[in-house]
Protein backbone atom coordinates (compact mmCIF):
# COMPACT_ATOMS: atom_id res chain seq x y z
CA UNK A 1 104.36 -138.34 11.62
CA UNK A 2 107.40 -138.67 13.63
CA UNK A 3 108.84 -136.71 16.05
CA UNK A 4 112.35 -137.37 17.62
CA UNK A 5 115.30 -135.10 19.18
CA UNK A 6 118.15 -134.03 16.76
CA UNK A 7 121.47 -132.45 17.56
CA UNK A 8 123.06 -128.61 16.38
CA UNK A 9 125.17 -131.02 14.13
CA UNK A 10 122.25 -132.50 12.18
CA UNK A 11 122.64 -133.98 8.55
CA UNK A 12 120.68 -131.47 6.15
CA UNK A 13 121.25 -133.13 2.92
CA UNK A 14 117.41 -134.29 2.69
CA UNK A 15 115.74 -131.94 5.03
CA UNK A 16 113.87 -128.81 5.22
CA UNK A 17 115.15 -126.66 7.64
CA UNK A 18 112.83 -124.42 9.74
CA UNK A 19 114.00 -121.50 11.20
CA UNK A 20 112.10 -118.48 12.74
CA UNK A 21 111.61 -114.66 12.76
CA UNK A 22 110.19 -112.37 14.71
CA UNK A 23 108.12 -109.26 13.24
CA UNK A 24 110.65 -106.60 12.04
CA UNK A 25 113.01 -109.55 10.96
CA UNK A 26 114.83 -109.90 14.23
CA UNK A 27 115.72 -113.54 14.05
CA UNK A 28 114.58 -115.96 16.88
CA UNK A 29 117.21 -117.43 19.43
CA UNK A 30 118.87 -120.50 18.19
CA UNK A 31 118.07 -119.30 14.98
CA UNK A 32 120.08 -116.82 14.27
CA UNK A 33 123.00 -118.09 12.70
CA UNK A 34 120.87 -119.39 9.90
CA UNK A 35 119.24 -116.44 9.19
CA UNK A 36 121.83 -114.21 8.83
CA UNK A 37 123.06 -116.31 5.76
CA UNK A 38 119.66 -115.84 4.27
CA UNK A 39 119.78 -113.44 1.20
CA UNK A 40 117.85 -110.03 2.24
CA UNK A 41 117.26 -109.26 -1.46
CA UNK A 42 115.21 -112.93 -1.50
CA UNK A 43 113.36 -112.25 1.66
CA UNK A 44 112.20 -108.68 0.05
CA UNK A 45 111.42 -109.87 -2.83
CA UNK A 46 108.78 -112.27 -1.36
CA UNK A 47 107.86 -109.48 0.72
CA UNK A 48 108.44 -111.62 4.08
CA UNK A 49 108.28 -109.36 7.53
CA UNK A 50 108.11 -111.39 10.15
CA UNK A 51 104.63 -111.36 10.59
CA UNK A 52 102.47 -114.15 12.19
CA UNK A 53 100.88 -116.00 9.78
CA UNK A 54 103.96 -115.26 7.33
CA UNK A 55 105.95 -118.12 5.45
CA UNK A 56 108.47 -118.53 2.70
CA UNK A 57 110.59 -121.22 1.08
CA UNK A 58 114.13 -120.29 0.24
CA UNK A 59 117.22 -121.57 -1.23
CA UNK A 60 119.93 -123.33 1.21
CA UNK A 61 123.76 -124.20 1.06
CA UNK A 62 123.26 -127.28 2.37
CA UNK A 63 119.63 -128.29 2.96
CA UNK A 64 116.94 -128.53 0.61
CA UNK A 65 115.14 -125.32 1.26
CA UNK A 66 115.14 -123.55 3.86
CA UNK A 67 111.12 -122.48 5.56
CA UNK A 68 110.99 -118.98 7.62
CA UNK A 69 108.41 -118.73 9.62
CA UNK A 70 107.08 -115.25 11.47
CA UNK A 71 106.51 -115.45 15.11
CA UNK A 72 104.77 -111.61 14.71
CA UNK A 73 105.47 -109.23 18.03
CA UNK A 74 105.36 -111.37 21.00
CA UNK A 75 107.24 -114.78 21.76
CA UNK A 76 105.07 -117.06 23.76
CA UNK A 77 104.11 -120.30 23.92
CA UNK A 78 100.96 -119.69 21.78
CA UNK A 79 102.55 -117.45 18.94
CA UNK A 80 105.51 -120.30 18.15
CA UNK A 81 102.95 -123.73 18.19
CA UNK A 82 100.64 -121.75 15.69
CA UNK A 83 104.25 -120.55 13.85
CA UNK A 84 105.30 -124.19 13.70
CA UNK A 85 101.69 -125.49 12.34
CA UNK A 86 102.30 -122.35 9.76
CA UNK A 87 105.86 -124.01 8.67
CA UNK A 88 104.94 -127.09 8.98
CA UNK A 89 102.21 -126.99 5.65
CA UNK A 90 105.16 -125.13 3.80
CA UNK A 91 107.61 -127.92 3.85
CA UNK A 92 108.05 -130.23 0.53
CA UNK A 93 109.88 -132.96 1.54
CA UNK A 94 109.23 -136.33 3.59
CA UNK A 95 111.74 -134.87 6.80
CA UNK A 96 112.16 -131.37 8.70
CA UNK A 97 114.68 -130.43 10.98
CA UNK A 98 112.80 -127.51 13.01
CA UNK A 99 115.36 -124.77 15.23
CA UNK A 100 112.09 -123.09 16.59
CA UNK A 101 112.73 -125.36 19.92
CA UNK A 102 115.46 -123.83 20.51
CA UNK A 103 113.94 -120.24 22.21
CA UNK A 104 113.92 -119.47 25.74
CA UNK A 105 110.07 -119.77 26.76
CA UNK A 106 108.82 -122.73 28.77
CA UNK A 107 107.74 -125.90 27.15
CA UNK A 108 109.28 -124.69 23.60
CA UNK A 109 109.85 -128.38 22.94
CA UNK A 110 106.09 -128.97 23.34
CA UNK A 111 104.84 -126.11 21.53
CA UNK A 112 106.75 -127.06 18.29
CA UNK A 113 105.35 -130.63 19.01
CA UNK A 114 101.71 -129.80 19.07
CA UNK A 115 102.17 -126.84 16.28
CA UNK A 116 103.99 -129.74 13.70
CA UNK A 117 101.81 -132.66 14.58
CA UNK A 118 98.38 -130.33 14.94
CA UNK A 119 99.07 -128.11 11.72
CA UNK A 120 100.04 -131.17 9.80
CA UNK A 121 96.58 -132.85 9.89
CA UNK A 122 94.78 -133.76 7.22
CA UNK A 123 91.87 -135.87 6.52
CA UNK A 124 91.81 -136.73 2.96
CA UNK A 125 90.44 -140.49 3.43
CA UNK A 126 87.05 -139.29 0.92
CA UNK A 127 89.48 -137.70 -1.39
CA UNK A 128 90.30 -139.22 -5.14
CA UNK A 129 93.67 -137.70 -5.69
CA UNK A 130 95.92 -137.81 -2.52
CA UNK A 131 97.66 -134.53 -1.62
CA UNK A 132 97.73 -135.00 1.97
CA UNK A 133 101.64 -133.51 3.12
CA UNK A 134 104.47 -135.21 2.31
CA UNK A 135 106.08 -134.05 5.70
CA UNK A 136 106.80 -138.14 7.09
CA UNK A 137 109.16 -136.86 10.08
CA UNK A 138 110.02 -134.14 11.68
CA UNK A 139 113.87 -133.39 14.25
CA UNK A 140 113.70 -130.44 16.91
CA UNK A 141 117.43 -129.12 17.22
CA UNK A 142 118.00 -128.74 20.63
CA UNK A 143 115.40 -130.86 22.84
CA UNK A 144 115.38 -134.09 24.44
CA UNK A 145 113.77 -137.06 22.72
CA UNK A 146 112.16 -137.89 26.78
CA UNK A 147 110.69 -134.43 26.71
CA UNK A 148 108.77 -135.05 23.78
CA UNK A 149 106.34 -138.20 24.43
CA UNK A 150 103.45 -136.60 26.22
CA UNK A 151 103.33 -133.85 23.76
CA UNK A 152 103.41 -136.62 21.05
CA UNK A 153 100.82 -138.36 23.06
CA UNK A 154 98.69 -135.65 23.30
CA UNK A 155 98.54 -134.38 19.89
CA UNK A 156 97.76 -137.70 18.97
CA UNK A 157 94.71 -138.29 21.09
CA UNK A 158 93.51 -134.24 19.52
CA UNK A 159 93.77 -135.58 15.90
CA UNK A 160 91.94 -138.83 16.81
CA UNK A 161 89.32 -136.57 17.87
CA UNK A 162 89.34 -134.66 14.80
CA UNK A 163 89.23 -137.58 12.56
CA UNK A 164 86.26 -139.47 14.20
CA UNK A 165 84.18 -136.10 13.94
CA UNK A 166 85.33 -135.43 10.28
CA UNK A 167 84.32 -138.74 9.45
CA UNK A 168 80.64 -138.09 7.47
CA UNK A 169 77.60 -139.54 9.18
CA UNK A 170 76.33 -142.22 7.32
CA UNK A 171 80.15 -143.82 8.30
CA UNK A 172 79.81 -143.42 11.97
CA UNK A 173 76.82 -144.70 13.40
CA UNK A 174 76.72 -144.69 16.81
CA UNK A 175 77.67 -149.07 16.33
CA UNK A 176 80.56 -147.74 14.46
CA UNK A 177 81.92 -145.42 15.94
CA UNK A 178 81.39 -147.41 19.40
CA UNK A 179 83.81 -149.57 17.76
CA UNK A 180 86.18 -147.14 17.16
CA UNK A 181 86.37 -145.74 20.72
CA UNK A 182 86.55 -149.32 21.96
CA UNK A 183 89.32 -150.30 19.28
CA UNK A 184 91.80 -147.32 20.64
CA UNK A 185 90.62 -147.73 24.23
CA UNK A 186 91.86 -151.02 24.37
CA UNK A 187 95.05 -150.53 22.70
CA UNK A 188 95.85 -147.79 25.53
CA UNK A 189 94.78 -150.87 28.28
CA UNK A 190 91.50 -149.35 29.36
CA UNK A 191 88.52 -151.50 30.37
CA UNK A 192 85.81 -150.90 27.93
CA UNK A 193 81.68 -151.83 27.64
CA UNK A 194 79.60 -150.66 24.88
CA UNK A 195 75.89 -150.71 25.74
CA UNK A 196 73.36 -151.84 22.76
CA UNK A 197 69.38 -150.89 22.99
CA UNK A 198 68.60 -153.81 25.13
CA UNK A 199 71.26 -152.53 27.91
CA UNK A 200 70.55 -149.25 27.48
CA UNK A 201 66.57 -150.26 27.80
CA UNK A 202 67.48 -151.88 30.90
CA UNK A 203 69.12 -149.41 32.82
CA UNK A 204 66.26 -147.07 31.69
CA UNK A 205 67.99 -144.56 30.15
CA UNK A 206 64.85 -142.37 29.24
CA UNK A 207 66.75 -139.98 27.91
CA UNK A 208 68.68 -141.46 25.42
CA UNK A 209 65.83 -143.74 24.63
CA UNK A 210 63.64 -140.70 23.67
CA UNK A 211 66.46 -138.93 21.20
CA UNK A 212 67.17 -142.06 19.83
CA UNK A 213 63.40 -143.03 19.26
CA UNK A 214 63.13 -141.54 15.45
CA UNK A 215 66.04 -143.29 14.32
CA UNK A 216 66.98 -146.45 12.48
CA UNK A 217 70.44 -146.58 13.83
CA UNK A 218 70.31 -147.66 17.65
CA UNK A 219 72.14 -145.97 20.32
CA UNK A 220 74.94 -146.70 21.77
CA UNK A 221 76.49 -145.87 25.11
CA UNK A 222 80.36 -145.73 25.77
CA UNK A 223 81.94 -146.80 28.96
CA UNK A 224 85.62 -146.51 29.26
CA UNK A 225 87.74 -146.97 32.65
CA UNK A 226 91.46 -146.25 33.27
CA UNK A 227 92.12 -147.20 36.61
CA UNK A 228 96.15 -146.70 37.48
CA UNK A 229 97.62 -148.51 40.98
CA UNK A 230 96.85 -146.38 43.81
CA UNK A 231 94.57 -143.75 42.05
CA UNK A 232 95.26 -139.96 43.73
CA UNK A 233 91.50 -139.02 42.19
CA UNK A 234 88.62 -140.28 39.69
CA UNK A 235 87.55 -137.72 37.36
CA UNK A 236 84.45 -138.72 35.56
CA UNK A 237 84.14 -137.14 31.56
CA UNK A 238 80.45 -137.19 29.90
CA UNK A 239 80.94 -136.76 26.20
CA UNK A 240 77.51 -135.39 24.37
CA UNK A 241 77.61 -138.01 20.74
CA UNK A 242 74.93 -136.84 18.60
CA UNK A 243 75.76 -139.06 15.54
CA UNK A 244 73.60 -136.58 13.40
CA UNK A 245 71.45 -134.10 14.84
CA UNK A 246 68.46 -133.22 12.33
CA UNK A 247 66.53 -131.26 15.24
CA UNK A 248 64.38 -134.37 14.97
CA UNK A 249 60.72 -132.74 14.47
CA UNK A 250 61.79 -129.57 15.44
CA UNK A 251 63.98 -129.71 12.21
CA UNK A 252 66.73 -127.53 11.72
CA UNK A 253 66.98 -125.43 8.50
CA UNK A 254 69.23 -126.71 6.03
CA UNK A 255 72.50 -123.79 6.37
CA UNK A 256 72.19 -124.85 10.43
CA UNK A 257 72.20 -128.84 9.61
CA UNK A 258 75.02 -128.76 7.23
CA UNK A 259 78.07 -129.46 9.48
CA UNK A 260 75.45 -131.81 12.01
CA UNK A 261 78.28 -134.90 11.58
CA UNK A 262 80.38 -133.08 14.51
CA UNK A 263 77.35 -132.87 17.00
CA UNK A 264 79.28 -136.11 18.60
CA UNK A 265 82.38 -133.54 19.41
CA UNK A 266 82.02 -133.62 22.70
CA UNK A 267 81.95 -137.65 23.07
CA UNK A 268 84.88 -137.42 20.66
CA UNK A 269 86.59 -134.75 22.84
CA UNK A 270 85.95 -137.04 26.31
CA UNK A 271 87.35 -140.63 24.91
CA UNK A 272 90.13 -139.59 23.36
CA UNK A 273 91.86 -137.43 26.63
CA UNK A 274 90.54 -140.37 28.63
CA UNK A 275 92.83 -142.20 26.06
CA UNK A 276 95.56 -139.88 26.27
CA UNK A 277 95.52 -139.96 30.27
CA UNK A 278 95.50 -143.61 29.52
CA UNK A 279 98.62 -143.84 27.85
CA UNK A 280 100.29 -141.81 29.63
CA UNK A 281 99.60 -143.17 33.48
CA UNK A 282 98.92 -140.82 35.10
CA UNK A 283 97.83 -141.38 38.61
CA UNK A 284 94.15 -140.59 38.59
CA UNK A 285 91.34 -142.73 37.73
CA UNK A 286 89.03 -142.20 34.79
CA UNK A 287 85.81 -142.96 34.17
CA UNK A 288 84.68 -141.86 30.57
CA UNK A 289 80.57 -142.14 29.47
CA UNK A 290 79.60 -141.00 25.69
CA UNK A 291 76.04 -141.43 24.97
CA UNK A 292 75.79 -141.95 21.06
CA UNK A 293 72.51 -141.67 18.67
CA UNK A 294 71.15 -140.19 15.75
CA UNK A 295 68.58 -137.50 16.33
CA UNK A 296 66.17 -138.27 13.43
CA UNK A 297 62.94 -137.88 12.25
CA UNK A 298 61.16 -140.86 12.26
CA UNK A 299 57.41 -142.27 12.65
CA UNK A 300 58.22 -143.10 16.25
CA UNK A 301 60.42 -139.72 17.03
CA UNK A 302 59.68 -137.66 20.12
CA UNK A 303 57.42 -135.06 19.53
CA UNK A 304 56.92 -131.54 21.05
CA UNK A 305 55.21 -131.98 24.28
CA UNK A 306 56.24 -135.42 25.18
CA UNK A 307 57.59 -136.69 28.97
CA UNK A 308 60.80 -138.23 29.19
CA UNK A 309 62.05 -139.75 32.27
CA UNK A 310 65.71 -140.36 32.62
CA UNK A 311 67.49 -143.10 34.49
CA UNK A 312 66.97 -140.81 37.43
CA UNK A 313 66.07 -137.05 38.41
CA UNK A 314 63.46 -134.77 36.78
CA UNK A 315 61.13 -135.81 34.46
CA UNK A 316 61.30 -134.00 31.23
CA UNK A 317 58.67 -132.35 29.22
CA UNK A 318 60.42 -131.98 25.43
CA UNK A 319 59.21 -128.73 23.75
CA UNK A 320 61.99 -128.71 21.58
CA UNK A 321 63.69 -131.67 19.93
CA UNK A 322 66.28 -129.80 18.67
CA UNK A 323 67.44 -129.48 22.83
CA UNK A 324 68.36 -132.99 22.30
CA UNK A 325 71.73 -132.98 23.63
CA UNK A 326 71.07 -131.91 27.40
CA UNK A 327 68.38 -134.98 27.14
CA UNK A 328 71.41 -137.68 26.38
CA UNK A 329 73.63 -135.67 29.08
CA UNK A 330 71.30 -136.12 31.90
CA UNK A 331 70.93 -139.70 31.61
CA UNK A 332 75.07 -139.68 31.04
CA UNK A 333 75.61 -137.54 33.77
CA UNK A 334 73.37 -139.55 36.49
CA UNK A 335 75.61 -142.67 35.25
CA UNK A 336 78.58 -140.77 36.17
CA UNK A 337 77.59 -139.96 39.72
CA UNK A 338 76.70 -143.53 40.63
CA UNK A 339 80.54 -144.10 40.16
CA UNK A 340 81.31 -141.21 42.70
CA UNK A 341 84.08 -139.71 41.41
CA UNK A 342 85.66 -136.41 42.65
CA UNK A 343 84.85 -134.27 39.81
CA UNK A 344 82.76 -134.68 36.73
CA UNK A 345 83.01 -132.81 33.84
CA UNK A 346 80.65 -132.52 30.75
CA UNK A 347 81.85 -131.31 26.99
CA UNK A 348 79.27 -130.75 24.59
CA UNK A 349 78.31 -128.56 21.36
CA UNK A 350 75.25 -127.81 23.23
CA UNK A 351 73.81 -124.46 22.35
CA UNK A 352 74.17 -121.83 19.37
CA UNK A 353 73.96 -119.57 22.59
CA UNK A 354 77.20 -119.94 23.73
CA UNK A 355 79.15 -119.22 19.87
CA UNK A 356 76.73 -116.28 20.11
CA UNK A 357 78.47 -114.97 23.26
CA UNK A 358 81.80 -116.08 22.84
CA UNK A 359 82.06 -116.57 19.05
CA UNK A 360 83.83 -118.88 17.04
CA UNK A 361 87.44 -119.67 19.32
CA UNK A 362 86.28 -119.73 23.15
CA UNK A 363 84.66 -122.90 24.93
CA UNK A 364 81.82 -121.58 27.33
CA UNK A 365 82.52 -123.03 31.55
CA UNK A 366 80.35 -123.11 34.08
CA UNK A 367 80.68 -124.94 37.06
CA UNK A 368 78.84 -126.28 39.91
CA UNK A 369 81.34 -123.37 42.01
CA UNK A 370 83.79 -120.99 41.13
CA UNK A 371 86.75 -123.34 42.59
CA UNK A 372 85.90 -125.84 40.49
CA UNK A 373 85.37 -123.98 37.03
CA UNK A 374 88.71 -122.33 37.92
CA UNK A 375 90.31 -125.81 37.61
CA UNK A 376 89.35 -126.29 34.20
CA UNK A 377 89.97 -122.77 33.26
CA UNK A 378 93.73 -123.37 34.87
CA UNK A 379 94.09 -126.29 32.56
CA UNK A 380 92.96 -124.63 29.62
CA UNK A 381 95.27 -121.91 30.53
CA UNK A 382 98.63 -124.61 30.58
CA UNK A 383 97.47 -126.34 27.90
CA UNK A 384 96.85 -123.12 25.54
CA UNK A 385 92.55 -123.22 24.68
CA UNK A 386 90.79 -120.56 25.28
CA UNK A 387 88.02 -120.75 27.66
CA UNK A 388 85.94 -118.42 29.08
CA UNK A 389 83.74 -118.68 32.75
CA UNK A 390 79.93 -118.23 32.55
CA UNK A 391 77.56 -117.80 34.70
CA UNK A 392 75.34 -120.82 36.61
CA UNK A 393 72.91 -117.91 37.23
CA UNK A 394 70.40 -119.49 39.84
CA UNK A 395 67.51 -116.83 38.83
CA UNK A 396 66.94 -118.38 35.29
CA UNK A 397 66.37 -121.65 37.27
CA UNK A 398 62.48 -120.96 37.05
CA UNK A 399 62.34 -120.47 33.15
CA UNK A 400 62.62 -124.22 32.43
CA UNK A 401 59.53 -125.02 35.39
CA UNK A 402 57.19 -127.52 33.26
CA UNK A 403 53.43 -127.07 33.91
CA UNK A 404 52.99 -131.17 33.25
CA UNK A 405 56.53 -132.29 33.96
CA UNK A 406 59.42 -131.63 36.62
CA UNK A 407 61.22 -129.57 34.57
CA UNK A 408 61.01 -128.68 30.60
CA UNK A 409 64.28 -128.63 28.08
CA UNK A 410 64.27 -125.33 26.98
CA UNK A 411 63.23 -121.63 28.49
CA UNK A 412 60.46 -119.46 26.72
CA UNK A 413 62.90 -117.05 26.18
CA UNK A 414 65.37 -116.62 23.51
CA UNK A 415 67.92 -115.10 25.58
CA UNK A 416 70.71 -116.71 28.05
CA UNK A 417 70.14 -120.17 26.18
CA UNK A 418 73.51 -121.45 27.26
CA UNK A 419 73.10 -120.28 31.18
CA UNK A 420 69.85 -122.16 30.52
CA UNK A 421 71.27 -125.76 29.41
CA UNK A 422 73.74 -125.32 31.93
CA UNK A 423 71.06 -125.32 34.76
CA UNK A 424 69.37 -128.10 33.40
CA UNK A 425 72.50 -130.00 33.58
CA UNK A 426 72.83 -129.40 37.07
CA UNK A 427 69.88 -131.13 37.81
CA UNK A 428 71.66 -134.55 37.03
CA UNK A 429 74.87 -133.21 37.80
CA UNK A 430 74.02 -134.02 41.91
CA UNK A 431 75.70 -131.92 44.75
CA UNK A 432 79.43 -133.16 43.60
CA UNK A 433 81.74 -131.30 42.27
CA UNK A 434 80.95 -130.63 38.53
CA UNK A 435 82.15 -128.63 35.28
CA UNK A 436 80.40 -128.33 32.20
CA UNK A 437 82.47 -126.90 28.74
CA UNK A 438 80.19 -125.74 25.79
CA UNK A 439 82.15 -125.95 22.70
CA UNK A 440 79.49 -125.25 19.98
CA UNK A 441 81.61 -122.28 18.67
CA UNK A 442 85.87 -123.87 18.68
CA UNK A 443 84.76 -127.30 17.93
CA UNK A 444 85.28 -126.63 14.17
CA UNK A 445 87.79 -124.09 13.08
CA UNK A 446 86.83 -122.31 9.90
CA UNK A 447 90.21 -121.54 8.39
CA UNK A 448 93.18 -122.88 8.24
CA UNK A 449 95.55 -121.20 10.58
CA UNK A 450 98.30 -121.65 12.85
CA UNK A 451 98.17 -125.32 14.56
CA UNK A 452 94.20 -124.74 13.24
CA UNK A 453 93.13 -126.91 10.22
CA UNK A 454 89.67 -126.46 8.43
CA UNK A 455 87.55 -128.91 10.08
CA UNK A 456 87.10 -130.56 13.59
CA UNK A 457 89.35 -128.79 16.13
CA UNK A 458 89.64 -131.74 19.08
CA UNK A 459 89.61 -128.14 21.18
CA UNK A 460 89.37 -129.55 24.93
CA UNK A 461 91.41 -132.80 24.57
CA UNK A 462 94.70 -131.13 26.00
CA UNK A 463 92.87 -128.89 28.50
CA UNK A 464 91.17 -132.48 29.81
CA UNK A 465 94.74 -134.01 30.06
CA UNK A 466 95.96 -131.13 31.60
CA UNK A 467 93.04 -131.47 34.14
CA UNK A 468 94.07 -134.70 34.94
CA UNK A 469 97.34 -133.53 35.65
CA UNK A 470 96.06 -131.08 38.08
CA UNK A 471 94.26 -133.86 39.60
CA UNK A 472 97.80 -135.74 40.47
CA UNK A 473 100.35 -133.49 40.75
CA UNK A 474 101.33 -131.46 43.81
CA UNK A 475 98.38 -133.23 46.41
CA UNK A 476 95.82 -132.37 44.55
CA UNK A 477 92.73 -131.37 47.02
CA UNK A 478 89.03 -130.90 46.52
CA UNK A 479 87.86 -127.23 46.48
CA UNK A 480 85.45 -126.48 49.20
CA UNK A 481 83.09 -124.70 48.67
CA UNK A 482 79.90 -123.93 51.62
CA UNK A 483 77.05 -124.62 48.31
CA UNK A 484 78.65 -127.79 47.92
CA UNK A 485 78.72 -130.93 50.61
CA UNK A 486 82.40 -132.88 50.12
């Protein structure tokens, strides 16, 4: 799709025209003059309030149709990028000409950016007939074309993310999609190594190697670098890429293994903000590490009870196989600190804990201090996810002691499961600064709404560019915190 400025005095003839209300039918600014033309018979008649969510296709003098959109009872930067993704799916022909950019709320221009391109996506590349939109470009009245290229950028990078965890299984083994995240790295001018088995053997990745063990597909690991001219940070990003998660011999019933293709979300998520930093240069070095295997069920799979011993740290006794994901993390996450970077953060779909606690829209934090898991929950904040704080309770610490290990992968209790995989990640984390995002519940969206399709989200890929922003902007400096040697 694409996005450019457009002036008041646009040419309508082919267009749809978007304009917005808000609930009651008070018309939004910049709007205004375009709605009061509208026929208030028509807009009864389809029974059209103003409500979010709401959408209707009229009749226009000089455009095509004309789409009104409701904004419901607040105007913010949230309620018009899910309008726009709303109006967006209504339009019929190949160009739009949107006035919601025109209202008086900060970054408008990128709100009706990430609502068009967001709400647009679709991933139709299994189906037979092809109904994906017919929407080919889309003009905001009112903004300039230089304000728009990070949003573009951005959005972007979130539906990259969506498509590679969309993409079924058996088409993205961990070779595969290596490729892919090496194909768009490189086109965005980042350095990029893809470990096989025998590199991955060597640098004795015990973790990786045991989740990977019942598999046919080998693993994979990920390493991609940005490194901009005179660097004001490094933030290191760990991405969790389960391929296909079976729960290996602890097998998961069939209703939990169904949507298993987007266990990789959180390698998905990592690569393609790294990318999006990438291409837009920002001034802060990235180093980005996704793990990738299968977990399968295979003659040589781990089984309950075995020792795993990754690349450094505990050793692991494995009582559950279906705790795989914390087992590729720790070997990812000692990688990370060997490149000492000022922050590292983790994103995984780690535990049904955390969609338990926070349901299906909010991405679990915790972080190695509150400083730091205030920085990602600041970024989330500007970049419009919601994310919640948990916390790195120290007392549960004890429930993963191992009786023939150094430490076991999951607790004997059924409760506090993601406080749980959190402290386990801290054990490879190292005394750094540190962040870890559990997005097991928003990594798919389960309607279509607002900017929201059915499917992967990419939830996390703006609030990691908007981290890295953080890290650049303004002299960044390192929280201090007295738990934590800097």
């Amino acid at each position: 799709m694409q996005i450019e400025a457009a002036s008041q005095d646009v040419d309508l003839a082919d267009a749809t025209l978007i304009v917005g209300m808000m609930d009651g039918l008070e018309p939004l600014p910049g709007s205004e003059a375009e709605v009061s033309s509208l026929d208030s018979a028509m807009l009864a008649a389809v029974e059209f309030t103003g409500k979010a969510g709401q959408s209707a296709i009229l009749p226009h003098p000089t455009a095509k149709a004309v789409v009104i959109v409701g904004v419901g009872d607040e105007l913010n930067f949230e309620s018009l990028r899910a309008a726009s993704g709303t109006a967006i799916r209504s339009v019929k022909t190949e160009r739009a000409v949107t006035l919601l950019s025109q209202v008086d709320i900060d970054e408008a221009g990128r709100a009706v950016v990430e609502g068009s391109m967001l709400g647009a996506y679709s991933f139709r590349t299994y189906k037979t007939d092809d109904e994906s939109p017919v929407v080919e470009s889309v003009e905001l009245v009112g903004v300039d074309q230089d304000e728009l290229g990070a949003s573009i950028v951005v959005s972007e990078a979130t539906n990259l993310a969506r498509d590679w965890v969309n993409t079924p299984a058996r088409d993205k083994s961990p070779e595969t999609l290596a490729g892919l995240m090496a194909t768009a790295a490189t086109a965005a001018g980042m350095s990029v190594e893809i470990w096989d088995l025998a590199r991955i053997t060597d640098e004795d990745l015990g973790g990786v190697l045991g989740v990977a063990a019942g598999s046919d597909r080998d693993p994979r690991l990920v390493l991609l670098t940005y490194e901009p001219d005179q660097p004001v940070s490094h933030l290191a990003l760990v991405g969790k890429g389960i391929t296909f998660d079976t729960g290996g011999l602890s097998i998961k019933p069939h209703a939990s293994m169904m949507d298993m293709k987007d266990d990789m979300s959180g390698a998905a998520i990592t690569a393609a903000a790294a990318i999006a930093i990438a291409r837009l240069g920002l001034s802060v070095k990235v180093t980005c590490i996704t793990p990738l295997t299968d977990n399968a069920i295979g003659g040589d799979a781990t089984r309950p009870g075995d020792v795993l011993r990754p690349k450094e740290g505990p050793s692991i006794e494995v009582l559950n196989t279906d705790a795989e994901g914390r087992l590729i993390l720790a070997d990812g996450l000692v990688l990370a600190r060997g490149y000492e970077p000022d922050l590292i953060v983790d994103v995984a779909t780690l535990t049904g804990a955390a969609r338990v606690a926070l349901g299906d829209s909010i991405a679990a934090v915790f972080g190695s201090d509150s400083e730091t898991a205030s920085l990602v929950l600041d970024a989330a904040s500007r970049a419009g996810e919601e994310f919640w704080e948990m916390p790195l309770f120290k007392g549960y610490r004890k429930s993963i002691d191992s009786d023939v290990a150094d430490i076991k992968n999951v607790s004997a209790s059924r409760y506090g499961g993601a406080i749980v995989a959190a402290l386990f990640l801290s054990e490879y984390a190292g005394d750094g600064l540190w962040a870890h995002i559990d997005v097991a519940g928003p990594a798919r969206t389960r309607e279509t709404v607002g900017e929201l399709v059915k499917g992967a989200s990419g939830v996390g890929v703006r609030t990691l560019v908007e981290l890295a922003r953080a890290l650049t902007e303004d002299g960044w400096e390192r929280p201090v915190s007295p738990s934590i040697p800097v």
